[in-house]
PDB file of N, CA and C in Angstrom:
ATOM      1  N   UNK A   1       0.836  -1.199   0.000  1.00  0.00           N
ATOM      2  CA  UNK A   1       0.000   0.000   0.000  1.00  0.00           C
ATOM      3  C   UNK A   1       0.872   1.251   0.000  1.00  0.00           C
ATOM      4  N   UNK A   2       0.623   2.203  -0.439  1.00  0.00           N
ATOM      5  CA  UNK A   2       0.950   3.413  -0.553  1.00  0.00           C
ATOM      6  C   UNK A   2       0.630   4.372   0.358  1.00  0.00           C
ATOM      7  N   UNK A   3       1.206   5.348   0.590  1.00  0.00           N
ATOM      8  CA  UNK A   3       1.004   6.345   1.476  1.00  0.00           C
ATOM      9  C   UNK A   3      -0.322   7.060   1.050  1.00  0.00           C
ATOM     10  N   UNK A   4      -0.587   7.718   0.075  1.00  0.00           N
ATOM     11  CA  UNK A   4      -1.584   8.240  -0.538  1.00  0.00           C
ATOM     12  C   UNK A   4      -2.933   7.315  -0.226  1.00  0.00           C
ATOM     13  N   UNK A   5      -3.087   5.920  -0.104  1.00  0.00           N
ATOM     14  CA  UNK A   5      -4.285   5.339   0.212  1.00  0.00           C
ATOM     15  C   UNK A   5      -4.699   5.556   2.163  1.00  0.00           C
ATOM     16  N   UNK A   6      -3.386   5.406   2.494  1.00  0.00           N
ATOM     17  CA  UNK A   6      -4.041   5.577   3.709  1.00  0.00           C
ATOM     18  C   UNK A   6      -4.889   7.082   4.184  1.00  0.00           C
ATOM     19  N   UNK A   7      -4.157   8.148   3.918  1.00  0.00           N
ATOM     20  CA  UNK A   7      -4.512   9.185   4.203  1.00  0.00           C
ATOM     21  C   UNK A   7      -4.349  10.514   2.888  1.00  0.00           C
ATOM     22  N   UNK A   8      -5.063  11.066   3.208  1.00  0.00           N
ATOM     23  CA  UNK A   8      -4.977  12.446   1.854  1.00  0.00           C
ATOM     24  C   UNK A   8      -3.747  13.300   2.134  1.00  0.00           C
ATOM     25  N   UNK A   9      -3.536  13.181   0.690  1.00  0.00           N
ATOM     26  CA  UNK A   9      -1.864  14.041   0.405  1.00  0.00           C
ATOM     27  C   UNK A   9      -2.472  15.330   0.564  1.00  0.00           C
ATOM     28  N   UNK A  10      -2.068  15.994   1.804  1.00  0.00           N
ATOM     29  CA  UNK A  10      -2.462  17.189   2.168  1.00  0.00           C
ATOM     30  C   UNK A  10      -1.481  17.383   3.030  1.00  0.00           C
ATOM     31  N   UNK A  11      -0.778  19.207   2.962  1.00  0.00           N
ATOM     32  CA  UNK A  11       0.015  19.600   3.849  1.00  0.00           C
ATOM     33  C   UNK A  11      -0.273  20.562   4.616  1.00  0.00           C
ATOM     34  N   UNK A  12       0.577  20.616   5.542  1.00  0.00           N
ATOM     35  CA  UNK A  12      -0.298  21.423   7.323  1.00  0.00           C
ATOM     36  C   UNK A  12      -0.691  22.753   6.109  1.00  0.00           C
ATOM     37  N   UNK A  13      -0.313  22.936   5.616  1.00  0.00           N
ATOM     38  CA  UNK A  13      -0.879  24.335   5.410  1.00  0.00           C
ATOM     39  C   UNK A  13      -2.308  24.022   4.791  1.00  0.00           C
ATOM     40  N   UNK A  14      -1.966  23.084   3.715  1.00  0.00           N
ATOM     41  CA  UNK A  14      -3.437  22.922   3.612  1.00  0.00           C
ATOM     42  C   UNK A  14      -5.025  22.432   4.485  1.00  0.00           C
ATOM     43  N   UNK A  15      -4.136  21.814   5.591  1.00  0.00           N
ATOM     44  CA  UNK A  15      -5.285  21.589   6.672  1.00  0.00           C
ATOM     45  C   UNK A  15      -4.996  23.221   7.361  1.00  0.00           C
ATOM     46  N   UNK A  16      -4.660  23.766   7.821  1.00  0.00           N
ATOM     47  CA  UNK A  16      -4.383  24.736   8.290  1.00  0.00           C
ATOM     48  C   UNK A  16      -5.606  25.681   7.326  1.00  0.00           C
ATOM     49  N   UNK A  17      -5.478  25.837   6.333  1.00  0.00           N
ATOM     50  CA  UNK A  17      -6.586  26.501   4.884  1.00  0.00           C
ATOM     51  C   UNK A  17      -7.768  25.900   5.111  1.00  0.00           C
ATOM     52  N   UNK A  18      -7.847  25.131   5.504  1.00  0.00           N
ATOM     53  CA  UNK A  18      -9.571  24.165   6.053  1.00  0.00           C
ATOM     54  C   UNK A  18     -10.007  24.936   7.489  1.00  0.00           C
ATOM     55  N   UNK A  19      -9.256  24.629   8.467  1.00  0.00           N
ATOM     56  CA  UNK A  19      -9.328  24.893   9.704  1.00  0.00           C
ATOM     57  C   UNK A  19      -9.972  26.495   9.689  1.00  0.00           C
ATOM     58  N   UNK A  20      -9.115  26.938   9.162  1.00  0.00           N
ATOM     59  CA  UNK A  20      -9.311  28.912   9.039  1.00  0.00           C
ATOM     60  C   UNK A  20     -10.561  28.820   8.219  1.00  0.00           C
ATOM     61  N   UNK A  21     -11.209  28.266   7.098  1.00  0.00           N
ATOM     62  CA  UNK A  21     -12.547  28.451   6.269  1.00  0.00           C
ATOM     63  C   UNK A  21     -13.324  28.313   7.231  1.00  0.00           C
ATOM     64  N   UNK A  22     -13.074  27.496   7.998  1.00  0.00           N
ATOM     65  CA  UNK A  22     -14.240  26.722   9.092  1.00  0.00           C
ATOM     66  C   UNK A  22     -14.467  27.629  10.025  1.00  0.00           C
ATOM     67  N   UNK A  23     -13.861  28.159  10.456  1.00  0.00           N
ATOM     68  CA  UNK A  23     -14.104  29.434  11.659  1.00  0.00           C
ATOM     69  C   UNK A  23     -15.173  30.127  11.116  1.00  0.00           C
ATOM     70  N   UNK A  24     -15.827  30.377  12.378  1.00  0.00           N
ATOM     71  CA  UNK A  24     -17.583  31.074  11.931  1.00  0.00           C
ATOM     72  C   UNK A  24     -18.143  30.328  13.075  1.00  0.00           C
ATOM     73  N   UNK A  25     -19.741  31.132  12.748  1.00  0.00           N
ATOM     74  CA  UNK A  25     -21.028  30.198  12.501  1.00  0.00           C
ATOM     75  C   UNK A  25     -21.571  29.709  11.487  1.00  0.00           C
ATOM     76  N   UNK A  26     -21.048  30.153  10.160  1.00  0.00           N
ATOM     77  CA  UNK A  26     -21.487  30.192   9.016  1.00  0.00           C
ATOM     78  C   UNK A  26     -20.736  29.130   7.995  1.00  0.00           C
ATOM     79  N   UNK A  27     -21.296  28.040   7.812  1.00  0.00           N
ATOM     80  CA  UNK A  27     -20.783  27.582   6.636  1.00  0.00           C
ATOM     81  C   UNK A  27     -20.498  27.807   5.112  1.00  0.00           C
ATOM     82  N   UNK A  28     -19.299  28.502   4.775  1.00  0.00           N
ATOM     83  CA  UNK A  28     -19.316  29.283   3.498  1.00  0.00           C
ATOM     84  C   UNK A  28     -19.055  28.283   2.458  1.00  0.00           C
ATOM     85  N   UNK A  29     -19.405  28.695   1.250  1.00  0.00           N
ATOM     86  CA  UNK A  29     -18.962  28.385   0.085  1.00  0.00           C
ATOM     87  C   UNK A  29     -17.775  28.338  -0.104  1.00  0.00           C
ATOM     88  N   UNK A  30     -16.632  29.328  -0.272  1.00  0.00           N
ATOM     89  CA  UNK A  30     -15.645  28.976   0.198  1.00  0.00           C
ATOM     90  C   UNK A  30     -14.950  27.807   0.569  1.00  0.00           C
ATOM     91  N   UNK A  31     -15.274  27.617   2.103  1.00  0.00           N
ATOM     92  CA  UNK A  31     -15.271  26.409   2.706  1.00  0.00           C
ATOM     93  C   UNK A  31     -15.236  25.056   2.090  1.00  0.00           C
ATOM     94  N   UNK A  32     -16.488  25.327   1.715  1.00  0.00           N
ATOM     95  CA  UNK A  32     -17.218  23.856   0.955  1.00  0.00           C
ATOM     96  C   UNK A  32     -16.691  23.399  -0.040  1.00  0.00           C
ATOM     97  N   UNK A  33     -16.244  24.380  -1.096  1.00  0.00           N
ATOM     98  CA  UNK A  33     -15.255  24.109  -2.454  1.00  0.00           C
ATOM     99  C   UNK A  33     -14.163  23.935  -1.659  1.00  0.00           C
ATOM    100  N   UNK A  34     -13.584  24.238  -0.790  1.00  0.00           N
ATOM    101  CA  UNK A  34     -12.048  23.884  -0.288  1.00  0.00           C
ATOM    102  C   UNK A  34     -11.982  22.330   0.496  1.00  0.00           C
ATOM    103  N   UNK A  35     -12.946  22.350   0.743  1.00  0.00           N
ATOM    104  CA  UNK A  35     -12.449  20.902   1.557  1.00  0.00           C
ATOM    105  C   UNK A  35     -12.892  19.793  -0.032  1.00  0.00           C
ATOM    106  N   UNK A  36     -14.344  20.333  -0.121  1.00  0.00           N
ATOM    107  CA  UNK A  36     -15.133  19.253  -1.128  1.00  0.00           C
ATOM    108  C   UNK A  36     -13.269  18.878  -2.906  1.00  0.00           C
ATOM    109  N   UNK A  37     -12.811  19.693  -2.551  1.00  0.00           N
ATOM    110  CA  UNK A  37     -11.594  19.444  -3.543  1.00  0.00           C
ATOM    111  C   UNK A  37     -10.707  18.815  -3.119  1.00  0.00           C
ATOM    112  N   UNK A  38     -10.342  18.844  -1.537  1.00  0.00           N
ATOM    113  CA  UNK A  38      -9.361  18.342  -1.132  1.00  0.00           C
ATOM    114  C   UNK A  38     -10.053  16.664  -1.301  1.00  0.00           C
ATOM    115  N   UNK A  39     -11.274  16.330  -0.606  1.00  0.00           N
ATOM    116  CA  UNK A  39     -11.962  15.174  -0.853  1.00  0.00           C
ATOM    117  C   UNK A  39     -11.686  14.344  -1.943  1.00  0.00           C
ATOM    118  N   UNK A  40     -12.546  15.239  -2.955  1.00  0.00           N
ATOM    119  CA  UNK A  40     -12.288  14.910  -4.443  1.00  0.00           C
ATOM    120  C   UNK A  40     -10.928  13.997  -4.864  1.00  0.00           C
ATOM    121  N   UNK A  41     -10.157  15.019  -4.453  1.00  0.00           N
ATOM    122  CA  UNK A  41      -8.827  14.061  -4.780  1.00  0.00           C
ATOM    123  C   UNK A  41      -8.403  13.418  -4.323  1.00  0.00           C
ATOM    124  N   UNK A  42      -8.689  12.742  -2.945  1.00  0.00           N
ATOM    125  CA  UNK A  42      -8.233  12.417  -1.989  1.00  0.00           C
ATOM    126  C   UNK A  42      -9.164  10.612  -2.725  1.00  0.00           C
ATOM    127  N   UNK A  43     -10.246  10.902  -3.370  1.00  0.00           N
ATOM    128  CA  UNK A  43     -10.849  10.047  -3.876  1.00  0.00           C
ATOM    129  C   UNK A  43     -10.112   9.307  -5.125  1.00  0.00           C
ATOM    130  N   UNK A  44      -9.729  10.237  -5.699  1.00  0.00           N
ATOM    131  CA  UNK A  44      -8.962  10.154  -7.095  1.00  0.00           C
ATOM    132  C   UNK A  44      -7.579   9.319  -6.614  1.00  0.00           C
ATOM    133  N   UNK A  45      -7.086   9.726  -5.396  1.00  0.00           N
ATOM    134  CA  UNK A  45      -5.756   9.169  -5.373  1.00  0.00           C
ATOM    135  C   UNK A  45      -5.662   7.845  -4.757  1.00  0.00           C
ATOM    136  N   UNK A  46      -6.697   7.004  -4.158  1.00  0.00           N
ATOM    137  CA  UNK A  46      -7.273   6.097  -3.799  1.00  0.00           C
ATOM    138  C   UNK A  46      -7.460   6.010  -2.726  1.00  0.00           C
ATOM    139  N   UNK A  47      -7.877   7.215  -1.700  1.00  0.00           N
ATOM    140  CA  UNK A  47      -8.166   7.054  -0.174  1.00  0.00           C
ATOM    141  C   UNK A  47      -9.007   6.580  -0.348  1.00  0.00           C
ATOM    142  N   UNK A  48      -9.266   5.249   0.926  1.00  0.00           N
ATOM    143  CA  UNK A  48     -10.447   4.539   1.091  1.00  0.00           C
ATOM    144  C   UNK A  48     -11.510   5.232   2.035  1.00  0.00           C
ATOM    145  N   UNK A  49     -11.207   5.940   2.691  1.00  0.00           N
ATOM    146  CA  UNK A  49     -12.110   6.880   3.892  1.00  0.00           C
ATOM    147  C   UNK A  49     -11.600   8.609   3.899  1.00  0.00           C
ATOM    148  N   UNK A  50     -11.518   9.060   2.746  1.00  0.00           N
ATOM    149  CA  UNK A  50     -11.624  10.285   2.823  1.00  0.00           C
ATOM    150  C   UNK A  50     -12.286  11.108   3.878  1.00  0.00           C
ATOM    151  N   UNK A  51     -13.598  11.274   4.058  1.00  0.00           N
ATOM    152  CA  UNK A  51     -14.298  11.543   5.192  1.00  0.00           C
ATOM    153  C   UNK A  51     -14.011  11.602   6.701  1.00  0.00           C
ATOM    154  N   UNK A  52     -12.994  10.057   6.799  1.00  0.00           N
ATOM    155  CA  UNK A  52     -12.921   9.826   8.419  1.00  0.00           C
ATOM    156  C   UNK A  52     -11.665  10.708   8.305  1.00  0.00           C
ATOM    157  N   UNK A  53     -10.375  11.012   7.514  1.00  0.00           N
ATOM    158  CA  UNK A  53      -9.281  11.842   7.647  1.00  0.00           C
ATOM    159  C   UNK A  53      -9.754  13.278   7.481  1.00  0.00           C
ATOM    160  N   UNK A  54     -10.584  13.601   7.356  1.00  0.00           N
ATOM    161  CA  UNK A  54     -10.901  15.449   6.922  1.00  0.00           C
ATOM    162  C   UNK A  54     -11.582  15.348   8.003  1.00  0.00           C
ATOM    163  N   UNK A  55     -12.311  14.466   8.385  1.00  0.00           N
ATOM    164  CA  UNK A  55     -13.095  14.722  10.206  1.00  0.00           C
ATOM    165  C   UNK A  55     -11.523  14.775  11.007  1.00  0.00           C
ATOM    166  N   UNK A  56     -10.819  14.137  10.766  1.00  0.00           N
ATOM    167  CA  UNK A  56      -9.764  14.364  11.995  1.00  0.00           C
ATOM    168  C   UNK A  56      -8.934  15.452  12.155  1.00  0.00           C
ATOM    169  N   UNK A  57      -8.569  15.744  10.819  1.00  0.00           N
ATOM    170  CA  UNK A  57      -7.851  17.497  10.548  1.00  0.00           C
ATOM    171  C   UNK A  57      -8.928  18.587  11.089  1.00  0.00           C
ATOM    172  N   UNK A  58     -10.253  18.579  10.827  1.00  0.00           N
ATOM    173  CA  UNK A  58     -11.295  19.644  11.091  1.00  0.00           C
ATOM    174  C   UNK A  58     -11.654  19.446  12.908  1.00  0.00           C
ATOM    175  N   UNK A  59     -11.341  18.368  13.567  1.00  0.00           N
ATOM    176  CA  UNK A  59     -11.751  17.921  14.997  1.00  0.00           C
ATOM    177  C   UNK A  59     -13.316  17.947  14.947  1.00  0.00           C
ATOM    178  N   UNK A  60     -14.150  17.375  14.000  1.00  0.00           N
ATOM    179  CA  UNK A  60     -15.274  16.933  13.545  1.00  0.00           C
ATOM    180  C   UNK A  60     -15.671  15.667  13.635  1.00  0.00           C
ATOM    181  N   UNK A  61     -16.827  15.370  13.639  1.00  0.00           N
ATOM    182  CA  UNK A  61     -17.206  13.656  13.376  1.00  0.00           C
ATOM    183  C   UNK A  61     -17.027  13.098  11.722  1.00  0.00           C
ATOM    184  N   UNK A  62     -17.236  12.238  11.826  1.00  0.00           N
ATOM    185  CA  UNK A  62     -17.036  12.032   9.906  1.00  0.00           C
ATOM    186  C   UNK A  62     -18.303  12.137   8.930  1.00  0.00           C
ATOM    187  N   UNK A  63     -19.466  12.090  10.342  1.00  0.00           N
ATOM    188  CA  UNK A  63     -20.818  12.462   9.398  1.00  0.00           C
ATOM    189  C   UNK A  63     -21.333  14.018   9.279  1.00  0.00           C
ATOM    190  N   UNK A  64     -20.285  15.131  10.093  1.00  0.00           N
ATOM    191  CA  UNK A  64     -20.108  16.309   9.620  1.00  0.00           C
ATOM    192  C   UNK A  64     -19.514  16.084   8.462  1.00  0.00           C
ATOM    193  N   UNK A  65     -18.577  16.039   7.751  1.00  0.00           N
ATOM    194  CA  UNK A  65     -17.895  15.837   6.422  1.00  0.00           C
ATOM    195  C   UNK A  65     -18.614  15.784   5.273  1.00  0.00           C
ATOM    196  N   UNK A  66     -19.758  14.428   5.757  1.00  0.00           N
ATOM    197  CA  UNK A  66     -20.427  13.822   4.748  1.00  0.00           C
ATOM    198  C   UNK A  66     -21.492  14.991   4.553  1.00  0.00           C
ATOM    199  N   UNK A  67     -21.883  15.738   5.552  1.00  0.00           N
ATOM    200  CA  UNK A  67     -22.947  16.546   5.492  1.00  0.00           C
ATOM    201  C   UNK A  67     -22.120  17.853   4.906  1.00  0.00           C
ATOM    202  N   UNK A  68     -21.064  17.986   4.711  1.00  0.00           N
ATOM    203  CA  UNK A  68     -20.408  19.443   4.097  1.00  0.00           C
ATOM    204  C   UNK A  68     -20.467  18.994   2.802  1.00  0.00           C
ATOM    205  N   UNK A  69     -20.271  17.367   2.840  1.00  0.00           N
ATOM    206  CA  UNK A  69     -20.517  17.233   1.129  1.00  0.00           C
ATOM    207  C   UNK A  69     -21.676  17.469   0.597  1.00  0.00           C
ATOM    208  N   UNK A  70     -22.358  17.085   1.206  1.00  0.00           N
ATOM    209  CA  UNK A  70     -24.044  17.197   0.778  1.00  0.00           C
ATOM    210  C   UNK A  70     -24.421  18.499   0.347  1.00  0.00           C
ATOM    211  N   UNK A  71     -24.288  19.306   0.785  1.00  0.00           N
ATOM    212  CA  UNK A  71     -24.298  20.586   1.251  1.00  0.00           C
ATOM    213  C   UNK A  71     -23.144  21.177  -0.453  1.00  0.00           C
ATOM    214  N   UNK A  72     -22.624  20.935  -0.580  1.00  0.00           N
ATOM    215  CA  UNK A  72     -21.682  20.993  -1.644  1.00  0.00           C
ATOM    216  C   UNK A  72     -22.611  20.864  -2.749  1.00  0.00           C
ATOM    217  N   UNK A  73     -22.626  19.563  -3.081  1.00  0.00           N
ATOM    218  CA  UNK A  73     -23.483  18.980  -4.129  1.00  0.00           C
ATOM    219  C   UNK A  73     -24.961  19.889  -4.190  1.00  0.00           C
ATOM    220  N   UNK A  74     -25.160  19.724  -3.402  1.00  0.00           N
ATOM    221  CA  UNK A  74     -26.670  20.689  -3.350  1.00  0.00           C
ATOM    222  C   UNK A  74     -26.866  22.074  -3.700  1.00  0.00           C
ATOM    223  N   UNK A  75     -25.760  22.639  -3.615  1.00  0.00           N
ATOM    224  CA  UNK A  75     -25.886  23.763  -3.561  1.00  0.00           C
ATOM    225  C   UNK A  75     -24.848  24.465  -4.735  1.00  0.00           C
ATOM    226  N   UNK A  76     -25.151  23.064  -5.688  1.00  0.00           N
ATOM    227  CA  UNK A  76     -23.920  23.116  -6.679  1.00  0.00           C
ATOM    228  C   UNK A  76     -22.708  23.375  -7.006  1.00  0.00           C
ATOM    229  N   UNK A  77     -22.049  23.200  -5.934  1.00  0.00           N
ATOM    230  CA  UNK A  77     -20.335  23.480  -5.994  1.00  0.00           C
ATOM    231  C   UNK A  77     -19.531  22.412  -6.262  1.00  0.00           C
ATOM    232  N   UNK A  78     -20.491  21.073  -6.629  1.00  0.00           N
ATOM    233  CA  UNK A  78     -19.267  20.343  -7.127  1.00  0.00           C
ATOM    234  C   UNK A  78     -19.991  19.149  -7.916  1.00  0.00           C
ATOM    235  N   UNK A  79     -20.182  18.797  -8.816  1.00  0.00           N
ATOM    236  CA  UNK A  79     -21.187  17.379  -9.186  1.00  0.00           C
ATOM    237  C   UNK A  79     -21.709  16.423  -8.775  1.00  0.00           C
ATOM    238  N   UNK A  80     -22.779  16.567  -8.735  1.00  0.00           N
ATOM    239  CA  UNK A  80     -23.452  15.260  -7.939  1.00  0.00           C
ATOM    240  C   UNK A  80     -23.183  13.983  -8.254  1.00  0.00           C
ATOM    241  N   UNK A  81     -23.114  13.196  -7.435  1.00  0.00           N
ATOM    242  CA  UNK A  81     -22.760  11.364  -7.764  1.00  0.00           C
ATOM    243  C   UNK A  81     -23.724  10.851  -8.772  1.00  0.00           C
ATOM    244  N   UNK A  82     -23.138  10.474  -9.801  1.00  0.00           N
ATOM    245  CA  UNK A  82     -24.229   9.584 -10.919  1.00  0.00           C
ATOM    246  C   UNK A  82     -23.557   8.137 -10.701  1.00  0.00           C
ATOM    247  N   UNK A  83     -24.856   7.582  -9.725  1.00  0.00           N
ATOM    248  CA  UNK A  83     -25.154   5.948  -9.618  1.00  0.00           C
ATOM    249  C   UNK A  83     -25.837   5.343  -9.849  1.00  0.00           C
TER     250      UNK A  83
END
């Protein structure tokens, strides 16, 4: 296995760039395109649990994540899943 499957090739700065979107009460757009990309690729590069590693950088649960994705997709910032 590769490094890239276990966890998303992301560097402190880039969790650091998550962390700072997230500050608020307000969930921005912004935000949502920044993580929902980091995801994205994190998918592309073969993480098996994207979700549970962006809950651990954000100090979130992993079904917050799933719900920033949702929230993404919905609100059209990134393509919805065709299954």
């Amino acid at each position: 296995m590769t490094d890239n499957i276990l966890a998303p090739n992301m560097t402190e700065a880039d969790i650091a760039e998550l962390r700072r979107l997230r500050e608020g009460y307000h969930v921005t757009n912004e935000f949502l395109v920044c993580l929902a990309a980091h995801y994205v690729q994190a998918e592309i590069d073969g993480v098996l649990n994207p979700a549970r590693h962006l809950a651990e950088y954000l100090g979130v649960q992993r079904q917050t994540v799933l719900t920033y994705m949702r929230m993404a997709r919905n609100g059209g910032l990134i393509a919805k899943n065709r299954r």
